[in-house]
C-alpha atoms as a PDB file:
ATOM      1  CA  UNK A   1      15.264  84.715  29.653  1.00  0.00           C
ATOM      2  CA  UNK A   2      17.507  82.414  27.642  1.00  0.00           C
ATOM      3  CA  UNK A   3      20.609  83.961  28.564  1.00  0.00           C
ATOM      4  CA  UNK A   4      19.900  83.979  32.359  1.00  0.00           C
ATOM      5  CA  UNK A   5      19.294  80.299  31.983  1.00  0.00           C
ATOM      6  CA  UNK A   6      22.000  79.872  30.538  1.00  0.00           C
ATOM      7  CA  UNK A   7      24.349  81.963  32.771  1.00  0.00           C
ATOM      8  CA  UNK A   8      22.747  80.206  35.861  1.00  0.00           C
ATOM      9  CA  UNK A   9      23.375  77.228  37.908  1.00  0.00           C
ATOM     10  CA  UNK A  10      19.755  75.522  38.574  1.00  0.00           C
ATOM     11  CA  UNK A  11      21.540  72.256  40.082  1.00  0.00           C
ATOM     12  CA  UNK A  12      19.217  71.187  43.353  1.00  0.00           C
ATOM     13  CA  UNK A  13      16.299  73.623  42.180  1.00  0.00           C
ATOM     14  CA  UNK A  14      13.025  73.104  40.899  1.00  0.00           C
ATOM     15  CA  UNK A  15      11.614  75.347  38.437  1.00  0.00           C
ATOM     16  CA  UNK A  16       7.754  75.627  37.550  1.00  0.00           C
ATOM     17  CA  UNK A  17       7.838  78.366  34.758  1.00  0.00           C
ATOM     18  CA  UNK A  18       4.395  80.326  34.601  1.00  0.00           C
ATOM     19  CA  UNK A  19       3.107  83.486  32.680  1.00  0.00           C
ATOM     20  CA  UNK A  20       0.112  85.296  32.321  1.00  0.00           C
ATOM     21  CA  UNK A  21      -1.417  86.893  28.780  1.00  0.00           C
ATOM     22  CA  UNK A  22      -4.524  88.016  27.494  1.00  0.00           C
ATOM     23  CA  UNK A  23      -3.958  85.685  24.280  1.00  0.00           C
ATOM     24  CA  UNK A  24      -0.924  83.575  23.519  1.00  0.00           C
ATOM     25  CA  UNK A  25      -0.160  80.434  25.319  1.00  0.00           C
ATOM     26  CA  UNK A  26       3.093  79.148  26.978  1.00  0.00           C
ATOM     27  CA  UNK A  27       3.807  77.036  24.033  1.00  0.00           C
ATOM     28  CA  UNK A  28       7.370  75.085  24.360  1.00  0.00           C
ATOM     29  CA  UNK A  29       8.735  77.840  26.618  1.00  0.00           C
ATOM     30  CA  UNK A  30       8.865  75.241  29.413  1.00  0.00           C
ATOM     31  CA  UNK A  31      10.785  73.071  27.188  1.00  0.00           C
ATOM     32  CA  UNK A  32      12.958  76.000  25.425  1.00  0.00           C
ATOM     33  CA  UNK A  33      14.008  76.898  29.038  1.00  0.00           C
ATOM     34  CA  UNK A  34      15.040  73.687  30.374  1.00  0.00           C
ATOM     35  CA  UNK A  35      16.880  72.823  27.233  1.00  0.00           C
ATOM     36  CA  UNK A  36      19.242  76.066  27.556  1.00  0.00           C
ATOM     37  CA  UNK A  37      20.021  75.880  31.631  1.00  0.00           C
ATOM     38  CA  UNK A  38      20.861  72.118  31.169  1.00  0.00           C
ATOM     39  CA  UNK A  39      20.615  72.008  34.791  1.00  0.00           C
ATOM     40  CA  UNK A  40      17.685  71.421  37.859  1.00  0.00           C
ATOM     41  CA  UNK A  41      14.592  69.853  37.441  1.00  0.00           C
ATOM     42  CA  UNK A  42      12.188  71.530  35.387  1.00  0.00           C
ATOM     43  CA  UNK A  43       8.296  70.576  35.500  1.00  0.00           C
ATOM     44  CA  UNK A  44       5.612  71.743  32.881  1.00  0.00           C
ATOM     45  CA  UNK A  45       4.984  75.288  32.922  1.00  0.00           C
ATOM     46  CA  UNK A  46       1.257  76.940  32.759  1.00  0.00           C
ATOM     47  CA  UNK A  47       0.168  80.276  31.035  1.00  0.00           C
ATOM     48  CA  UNK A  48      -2.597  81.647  33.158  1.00  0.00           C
ATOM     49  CA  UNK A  49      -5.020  84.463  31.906  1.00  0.00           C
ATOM     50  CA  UNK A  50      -4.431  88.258  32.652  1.00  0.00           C
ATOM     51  CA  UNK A  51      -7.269  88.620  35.477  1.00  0.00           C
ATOM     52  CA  UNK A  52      -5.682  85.008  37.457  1.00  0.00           C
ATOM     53  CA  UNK A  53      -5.900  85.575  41.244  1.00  0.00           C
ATOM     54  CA  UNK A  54      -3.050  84.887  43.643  1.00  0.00           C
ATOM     55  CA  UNK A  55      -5.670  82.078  44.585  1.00  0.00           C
ATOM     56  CA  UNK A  56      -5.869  80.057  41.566  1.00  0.00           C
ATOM     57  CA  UNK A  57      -1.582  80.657  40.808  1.00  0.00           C
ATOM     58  CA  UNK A  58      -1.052  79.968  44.133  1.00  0.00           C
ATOM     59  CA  UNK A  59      -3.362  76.705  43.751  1.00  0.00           C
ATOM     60  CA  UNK A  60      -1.410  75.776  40.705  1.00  0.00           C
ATOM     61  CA  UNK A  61       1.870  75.562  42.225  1.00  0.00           C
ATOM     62  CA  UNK A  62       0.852  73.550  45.060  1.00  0.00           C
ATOM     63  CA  UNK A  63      -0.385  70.844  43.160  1.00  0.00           C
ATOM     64  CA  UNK A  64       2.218  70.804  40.972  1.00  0.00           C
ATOM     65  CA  UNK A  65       5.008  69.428  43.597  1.00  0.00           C
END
């Protein structure tokens, strides 16, 4: 991931990193991937458990613009 953002123009786009796992959290993964694109707007990320429906990820990203 850190060399895509860092190959990548994100001027203009919004980015709302997400993952899912059974057990670790997103920790400063939102943070590490702003830091290397440089560019676009990037808003806190959220690690979702391995069962999350489309529902509650697709509830998530609405309220998060």
């Amino acid at each position: 991931m850190d060399t895509f953002v860092e190959s990548y123009s994100f001027d203009g786009i919004t980015m709302i990193p997400f993952c899912t796992s059974s057990s670790s959290g997103i920790g400063r993964s939102s943070q590490n991937l702003a830091d290397n694109a440089g560019t676009g707007t990037w808003l806190d990320g959220m690690r979702f458990g391995a069962g999350a429906s489309e529902d509650e990820i697709r509830s998530w990203i609405e309220g998060s613009q």
